[in-house]
Protein backbone atom coordinates (compact mmCIF):
# COMPACT_ATOMS: atom_id res chain seq x y z
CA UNK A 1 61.08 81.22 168.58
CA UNK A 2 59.30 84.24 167.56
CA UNK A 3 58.92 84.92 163.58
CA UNK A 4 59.57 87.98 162.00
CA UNK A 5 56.01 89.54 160.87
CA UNK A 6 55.99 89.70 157.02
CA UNK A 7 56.13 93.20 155.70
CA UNK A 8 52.95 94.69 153.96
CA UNK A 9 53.31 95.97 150.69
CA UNK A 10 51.46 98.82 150.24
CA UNK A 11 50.61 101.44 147.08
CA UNK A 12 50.27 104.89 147.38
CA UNK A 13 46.83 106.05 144.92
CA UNK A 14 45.03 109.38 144.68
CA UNK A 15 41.76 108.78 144.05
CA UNK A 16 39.66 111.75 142.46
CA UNK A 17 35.96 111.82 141.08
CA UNK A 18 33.63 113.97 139.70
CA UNK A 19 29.81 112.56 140.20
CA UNK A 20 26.82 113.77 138.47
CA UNK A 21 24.97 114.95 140.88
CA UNK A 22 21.88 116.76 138.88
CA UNK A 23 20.86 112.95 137.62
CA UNK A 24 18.69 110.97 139.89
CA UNK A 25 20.73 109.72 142.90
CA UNK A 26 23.38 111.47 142.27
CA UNK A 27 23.85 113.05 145.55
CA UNK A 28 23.66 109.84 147.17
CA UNK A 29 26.48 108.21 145.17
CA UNK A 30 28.66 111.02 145.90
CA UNK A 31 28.48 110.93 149.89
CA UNK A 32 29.02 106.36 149.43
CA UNK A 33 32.07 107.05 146.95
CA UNK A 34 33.46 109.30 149.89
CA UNK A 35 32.63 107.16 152.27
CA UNK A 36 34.48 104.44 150.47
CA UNK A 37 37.45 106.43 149.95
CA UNK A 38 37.41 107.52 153.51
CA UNK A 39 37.38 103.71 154.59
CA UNK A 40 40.85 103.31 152.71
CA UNK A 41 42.65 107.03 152.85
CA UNK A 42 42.04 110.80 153.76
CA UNK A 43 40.56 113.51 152.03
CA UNK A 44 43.02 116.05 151.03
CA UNK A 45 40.42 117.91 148.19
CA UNK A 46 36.80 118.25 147.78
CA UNK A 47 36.75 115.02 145.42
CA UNK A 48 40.59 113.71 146.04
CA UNK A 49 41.58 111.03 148.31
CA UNK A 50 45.28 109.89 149.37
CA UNK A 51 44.81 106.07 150.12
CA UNK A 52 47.68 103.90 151.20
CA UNK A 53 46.48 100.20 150.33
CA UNK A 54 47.19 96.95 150.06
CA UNK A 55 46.49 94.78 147.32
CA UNK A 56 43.64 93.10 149.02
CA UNK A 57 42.82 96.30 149.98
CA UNK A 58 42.68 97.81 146.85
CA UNK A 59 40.49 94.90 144.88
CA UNK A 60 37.91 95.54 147.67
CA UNK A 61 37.87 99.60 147.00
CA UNK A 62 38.35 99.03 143.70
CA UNK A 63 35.03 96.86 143.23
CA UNK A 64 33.36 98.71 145.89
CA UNK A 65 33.83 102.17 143.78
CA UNK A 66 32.75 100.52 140.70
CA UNK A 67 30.12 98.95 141.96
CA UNK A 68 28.33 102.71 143.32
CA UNK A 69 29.19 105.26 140.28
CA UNK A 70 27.03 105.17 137.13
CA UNK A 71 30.07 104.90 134.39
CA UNK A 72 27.70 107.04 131.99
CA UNK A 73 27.42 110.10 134.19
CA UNK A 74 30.36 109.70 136.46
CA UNK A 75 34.23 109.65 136.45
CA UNK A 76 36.93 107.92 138.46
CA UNK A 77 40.58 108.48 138.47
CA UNK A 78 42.87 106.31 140.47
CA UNK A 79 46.91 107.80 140.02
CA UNK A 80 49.35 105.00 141.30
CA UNK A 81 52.12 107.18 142.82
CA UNK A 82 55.61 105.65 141.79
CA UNK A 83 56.80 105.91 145.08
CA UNK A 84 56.09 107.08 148.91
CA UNK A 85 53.88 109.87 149.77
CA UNK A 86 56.61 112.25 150.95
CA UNK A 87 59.16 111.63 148.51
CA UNK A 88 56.68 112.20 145.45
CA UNK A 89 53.88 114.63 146.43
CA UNK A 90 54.49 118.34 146.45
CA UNK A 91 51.81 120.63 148.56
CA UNK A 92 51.97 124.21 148.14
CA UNK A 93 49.44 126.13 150.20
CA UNK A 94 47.64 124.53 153.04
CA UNK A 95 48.15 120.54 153.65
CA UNK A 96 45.86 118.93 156.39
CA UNK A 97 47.05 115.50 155.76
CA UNK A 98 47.73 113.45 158.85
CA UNK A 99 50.33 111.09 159.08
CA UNK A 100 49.44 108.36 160.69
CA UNK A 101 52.55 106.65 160.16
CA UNK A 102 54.09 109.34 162.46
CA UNK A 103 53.62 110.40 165.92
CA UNK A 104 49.92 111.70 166.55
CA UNK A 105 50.55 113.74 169.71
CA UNK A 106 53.12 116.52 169.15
């Protein structure tokens, strides 16, 4: 008898950060916080991320983010999002988000 697969909660979070990058590695922790973010979500602005996560997922970006930016000269903002994506988000102008939930060939 087959089981039914437990669902996986997950948490919509926008990510945004502003790094210092005049100070001495600065440039260098910008391009791993993106590359964190990038592991976990997609870009939608220059320093904004859309991440869908679990919570194991989320305790591994989480450390992973704090453990690159320099909390003097850096910022981080996560935003929980009190619901899904589509009900909650409002893009005006150009939105290159993928849905990957979705169908990828159209």
């Amino acid at each position: 008898m087959l089981r039914p697969v437990p669902t996986v909660v997950r948490t919509d979070l926008v990510i945004c950060y502003d790094v210092d990058t005049v100070s001495e590695g600065g440039k260098r922790r910008l391009r791993r916080v993106a590359k964190a973010c990038e592991a976990y979500g997609q870009r939608v602005q220059f320093s904004v991320f859309e991440c869908s996560v679990t919570p194991n997922d989320w305790e591994r970006l989480q450390q992973r983010l704090l453990d690159i930016i320099d909390p003097e000269l850096d910022s981080l903002r996560v935003y929980t999002l009190r619901g899904p994506r589509d009900q909650v988000v409002r893009v005006f102008g150009r939105d290159g988000r993928i849905d990957f939930e979705g169908p990828l060939i159209q």
